[in-house]
C-alpha atoms as a PDB file:
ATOM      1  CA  UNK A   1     123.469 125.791  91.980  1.00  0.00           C
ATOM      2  CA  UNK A   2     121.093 123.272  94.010  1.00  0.00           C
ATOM      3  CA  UNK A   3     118.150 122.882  91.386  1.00  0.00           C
ATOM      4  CA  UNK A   4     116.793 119.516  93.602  1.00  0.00           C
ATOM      5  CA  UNK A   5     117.426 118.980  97.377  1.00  0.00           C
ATOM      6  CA  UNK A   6     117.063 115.473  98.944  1.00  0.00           C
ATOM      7  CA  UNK A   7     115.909 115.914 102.365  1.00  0.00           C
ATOM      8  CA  UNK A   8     115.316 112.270 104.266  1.00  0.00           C
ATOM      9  CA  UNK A   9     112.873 112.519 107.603  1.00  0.00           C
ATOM     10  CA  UNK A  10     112.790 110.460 110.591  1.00  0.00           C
ATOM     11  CA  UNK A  11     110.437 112.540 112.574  1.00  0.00           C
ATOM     12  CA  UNK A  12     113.014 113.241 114.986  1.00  0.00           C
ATOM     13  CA  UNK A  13     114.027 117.066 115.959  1.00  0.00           C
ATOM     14  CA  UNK A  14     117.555 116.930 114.090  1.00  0.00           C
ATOM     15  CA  UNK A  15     115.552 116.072 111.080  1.00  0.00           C
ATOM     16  CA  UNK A  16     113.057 118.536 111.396  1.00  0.00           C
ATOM     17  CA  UNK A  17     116.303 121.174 111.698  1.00  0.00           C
ATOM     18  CA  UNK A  18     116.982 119.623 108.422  1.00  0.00           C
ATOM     19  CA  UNK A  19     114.105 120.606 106.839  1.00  0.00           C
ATOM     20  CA  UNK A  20     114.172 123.984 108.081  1.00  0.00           C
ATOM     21  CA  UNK A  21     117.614 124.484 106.220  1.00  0.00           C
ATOM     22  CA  UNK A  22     116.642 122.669 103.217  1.00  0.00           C
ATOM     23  CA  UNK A  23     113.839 124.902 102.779  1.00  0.00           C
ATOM     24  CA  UNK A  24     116.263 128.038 103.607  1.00  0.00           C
ATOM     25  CA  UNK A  25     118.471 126.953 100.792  1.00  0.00           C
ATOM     26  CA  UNK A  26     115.512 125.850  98.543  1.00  0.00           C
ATOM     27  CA  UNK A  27     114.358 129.422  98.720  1.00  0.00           C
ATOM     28  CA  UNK A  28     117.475 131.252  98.104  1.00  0.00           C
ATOM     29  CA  UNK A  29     118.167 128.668  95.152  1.00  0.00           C
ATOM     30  CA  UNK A  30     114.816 128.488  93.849  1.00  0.00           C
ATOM     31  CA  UNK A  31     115.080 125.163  94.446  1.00  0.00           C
ATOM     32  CA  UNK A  32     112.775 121.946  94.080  1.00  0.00           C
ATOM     33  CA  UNK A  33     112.379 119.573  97.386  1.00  0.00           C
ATOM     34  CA  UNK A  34     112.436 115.860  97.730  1.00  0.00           C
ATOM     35  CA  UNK A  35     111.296 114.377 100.947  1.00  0.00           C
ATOM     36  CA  UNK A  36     112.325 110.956 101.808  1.00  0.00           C
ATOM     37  CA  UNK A  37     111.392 108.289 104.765  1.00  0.00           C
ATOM     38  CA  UNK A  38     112.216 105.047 104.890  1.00  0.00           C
ATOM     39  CA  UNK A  39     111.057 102.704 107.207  1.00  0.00           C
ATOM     40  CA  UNK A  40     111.634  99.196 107.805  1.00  0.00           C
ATOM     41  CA  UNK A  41     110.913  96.233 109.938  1.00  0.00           C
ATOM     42  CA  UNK A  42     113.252  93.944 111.592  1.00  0.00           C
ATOM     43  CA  UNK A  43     111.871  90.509 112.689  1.00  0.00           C
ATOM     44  CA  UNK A  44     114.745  88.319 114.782  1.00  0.00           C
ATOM     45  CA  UNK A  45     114.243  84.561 114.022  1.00  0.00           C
ATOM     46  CA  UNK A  46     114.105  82.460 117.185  1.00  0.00           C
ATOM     47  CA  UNK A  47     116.802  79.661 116.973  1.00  0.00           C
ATOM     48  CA  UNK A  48     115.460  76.697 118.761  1.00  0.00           C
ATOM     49  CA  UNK A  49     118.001  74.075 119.879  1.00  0.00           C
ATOM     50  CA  UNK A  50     117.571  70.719 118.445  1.00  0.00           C
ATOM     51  CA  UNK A  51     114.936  68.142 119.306  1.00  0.00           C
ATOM     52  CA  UNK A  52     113.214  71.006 121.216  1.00  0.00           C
ATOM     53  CA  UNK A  53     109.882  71.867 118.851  1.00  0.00           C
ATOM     54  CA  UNK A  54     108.353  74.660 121.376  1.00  0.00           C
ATOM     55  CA  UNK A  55     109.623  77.977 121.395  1.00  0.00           C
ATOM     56  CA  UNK A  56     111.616  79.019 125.339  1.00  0.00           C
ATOM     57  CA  UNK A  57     109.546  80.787 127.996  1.00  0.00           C
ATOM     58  CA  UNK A  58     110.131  84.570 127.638  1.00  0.00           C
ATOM     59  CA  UNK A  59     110.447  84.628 123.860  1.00  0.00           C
ATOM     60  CA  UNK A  60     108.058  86.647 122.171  1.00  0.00           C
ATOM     61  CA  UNK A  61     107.081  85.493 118.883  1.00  0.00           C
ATOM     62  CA  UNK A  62     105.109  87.545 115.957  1.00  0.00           C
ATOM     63  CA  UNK A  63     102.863  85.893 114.133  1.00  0.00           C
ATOM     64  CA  UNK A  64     102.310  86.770 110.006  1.00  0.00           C
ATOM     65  CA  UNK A  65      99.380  89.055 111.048  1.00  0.00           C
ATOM     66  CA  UNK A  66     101.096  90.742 113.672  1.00  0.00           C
ATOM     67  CA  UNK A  67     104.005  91.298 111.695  1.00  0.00           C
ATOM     68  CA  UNK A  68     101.973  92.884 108.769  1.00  0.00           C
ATOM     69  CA  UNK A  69     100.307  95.302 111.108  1.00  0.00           C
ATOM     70  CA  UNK A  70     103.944  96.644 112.325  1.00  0.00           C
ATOM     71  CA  UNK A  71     104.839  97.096 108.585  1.00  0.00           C
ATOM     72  CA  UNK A  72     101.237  99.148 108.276  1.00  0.00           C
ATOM     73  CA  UNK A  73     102.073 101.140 111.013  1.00  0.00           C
ATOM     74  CA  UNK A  74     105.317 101.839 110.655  1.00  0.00           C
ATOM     75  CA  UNK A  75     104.479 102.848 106.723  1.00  0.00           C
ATOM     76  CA  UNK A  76     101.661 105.091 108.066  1.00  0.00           C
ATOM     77  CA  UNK A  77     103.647 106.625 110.850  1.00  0.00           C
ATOM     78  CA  UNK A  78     105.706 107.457 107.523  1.00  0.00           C
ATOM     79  CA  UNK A  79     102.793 108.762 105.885  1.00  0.00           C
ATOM     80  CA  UNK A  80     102.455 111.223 108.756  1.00  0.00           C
ATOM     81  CA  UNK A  81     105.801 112.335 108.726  1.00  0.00           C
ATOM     82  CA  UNK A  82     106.016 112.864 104.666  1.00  0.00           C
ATOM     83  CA  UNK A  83     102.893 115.137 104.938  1.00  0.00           C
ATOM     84  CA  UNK A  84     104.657 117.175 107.469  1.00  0.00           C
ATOM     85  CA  UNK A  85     107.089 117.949 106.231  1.00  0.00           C
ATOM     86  CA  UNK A  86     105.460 118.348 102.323  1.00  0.00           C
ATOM     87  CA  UNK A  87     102.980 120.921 104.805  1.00  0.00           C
ATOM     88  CA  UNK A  88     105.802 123.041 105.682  1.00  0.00           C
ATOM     89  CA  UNK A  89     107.569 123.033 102.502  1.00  0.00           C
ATOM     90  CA  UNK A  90     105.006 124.253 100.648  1.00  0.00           C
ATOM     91  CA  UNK A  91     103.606 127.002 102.770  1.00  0.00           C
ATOM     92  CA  UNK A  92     106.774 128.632 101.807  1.00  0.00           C
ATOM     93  CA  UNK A  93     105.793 128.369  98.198  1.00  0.00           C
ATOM     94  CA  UNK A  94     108.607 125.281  97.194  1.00  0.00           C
ATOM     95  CA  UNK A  95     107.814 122.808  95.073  1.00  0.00           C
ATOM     96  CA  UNK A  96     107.901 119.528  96.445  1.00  0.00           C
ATOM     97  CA  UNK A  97     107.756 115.887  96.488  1.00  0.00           C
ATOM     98  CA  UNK A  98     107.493 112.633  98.516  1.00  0.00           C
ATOM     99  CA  UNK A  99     108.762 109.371  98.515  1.00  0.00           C
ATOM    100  CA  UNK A 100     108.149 106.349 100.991  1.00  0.00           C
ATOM    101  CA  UNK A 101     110.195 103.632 101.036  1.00  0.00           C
ATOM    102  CA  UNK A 102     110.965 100.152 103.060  1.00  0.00           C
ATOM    103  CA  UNK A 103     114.039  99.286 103.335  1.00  0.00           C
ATOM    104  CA  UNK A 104     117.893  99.882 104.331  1.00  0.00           C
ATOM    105  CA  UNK A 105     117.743 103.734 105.365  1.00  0.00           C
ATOM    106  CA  UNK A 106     121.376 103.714 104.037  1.00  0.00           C
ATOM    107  CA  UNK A 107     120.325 102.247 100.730  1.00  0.00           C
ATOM    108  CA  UNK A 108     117.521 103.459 100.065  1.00  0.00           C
ATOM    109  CA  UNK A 109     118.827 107.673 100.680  1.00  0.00           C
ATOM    110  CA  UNK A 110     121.760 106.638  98.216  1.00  0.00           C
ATOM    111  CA  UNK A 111     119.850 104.876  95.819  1.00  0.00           C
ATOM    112  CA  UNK A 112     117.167 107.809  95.754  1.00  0.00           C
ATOM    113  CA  UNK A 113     119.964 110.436  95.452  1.00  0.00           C
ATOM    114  CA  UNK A 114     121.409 108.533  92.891  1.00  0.00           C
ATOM    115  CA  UNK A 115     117.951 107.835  90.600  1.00  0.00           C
ATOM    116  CA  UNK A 116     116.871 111.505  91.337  1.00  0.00           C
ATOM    117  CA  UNK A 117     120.050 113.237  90.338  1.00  0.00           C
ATOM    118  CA  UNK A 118     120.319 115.570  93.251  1.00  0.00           C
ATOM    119  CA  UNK A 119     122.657 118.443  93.739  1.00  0.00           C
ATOM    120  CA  UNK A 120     122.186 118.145  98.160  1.00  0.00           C
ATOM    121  CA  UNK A 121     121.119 116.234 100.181  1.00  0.00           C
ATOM    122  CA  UNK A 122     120.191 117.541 103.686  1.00  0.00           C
ATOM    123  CA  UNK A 123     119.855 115.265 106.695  1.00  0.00           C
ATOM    124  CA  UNK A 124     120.116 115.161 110.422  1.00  0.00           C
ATOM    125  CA  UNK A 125     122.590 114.127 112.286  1.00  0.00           C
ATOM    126  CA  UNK A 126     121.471 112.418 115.734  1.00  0.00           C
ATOM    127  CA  UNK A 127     124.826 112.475 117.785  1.00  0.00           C
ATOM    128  CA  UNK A 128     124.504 108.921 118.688  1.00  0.00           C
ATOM    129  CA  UNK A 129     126.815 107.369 121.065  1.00  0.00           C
ATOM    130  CA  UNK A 130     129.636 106.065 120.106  1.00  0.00           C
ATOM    131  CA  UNK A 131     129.246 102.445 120.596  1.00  0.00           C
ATOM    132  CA  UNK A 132     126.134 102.050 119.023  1.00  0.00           C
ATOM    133  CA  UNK A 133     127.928 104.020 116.313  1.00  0.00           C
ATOM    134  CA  UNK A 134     130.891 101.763 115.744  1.00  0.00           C
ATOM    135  CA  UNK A 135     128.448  98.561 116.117  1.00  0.00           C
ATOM    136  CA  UNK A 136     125.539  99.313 113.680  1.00  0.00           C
ATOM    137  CA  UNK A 137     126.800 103.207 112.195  1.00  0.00           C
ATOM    138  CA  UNK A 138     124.855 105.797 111.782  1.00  0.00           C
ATOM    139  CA  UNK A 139     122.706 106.731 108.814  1.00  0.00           C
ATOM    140  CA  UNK A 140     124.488 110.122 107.732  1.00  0.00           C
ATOM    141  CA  UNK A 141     127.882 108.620 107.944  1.00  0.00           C
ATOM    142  CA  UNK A 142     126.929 105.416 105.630  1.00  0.00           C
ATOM    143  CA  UNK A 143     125.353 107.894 103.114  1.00  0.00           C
ATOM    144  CA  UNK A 144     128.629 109.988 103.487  1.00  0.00           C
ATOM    145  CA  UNK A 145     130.470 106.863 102.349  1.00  0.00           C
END
């Protein structure tokens, strides 16, 4: 019935719970695991009224280096999580497999799902408020659509 399971991490607790059922399932279905994280990097550009050429007080602004060691960090904070979570799924005996990406979490779950062929996916759901819902949506929903 579920032959692969997609199973994106965050390293939050609601995706750990994930895991926990996607590794219930994967052993009643004899199933194979994927694990996904996807992490990305958002740098604001700093719109500087014209003729001004220096950058306000107050604004803090990355340089090229500084950027590149949050997209290291954030890809080996990934790293950590992956091997978590490929830890646990295999001291059950499951077969698994891992997959980092950067990118649009939204995007990048569908597009994996899609590429992969999976039967489930299994994700967390945060419970987010509501506003920050309706302004930027939540992950599950968006893959839901």
């Amino acid at each position: 019935m579920f032959d692969r399971i997609l199973v994106p991490l965050d390293g939050s607790e609601h995706s750990h719970r994930a895991l926990e059922t996607a590794i219930q399932i994967a052993k009643k279905f004899d199933s194979k695991v994927a694990l996904l994280h996807v992490y990305s990097i958002t740098v604001m550009p700093v719109i500087v009224p014209e003729p001004t050429t220096v950058t306000p007080a107050g604004v803090p602004v990355a340089t090229s280096a500084e950027v590149s060691r949050m997209v290291d960090a954030a890809r080996d904070a990934g790293k950590e999580i992956l091997t978590d979570g490929e830890q646990k799924v295999r001291a059950q005996g499951i077969e698994v497999e891992t997959a980092l990406r950067e990118g649009n979490s939204v995007q990048e779950i569908v597009k994996m799902a899609k590429e992969g062929q999976f039967d489930l996916i299994v994700m967390g759901v945060r419970g987010s408020h509501k506003i920050r819902e309706i302004l930027m949506g939540s992950v599950s929903e968006g893959v839901i659509k």
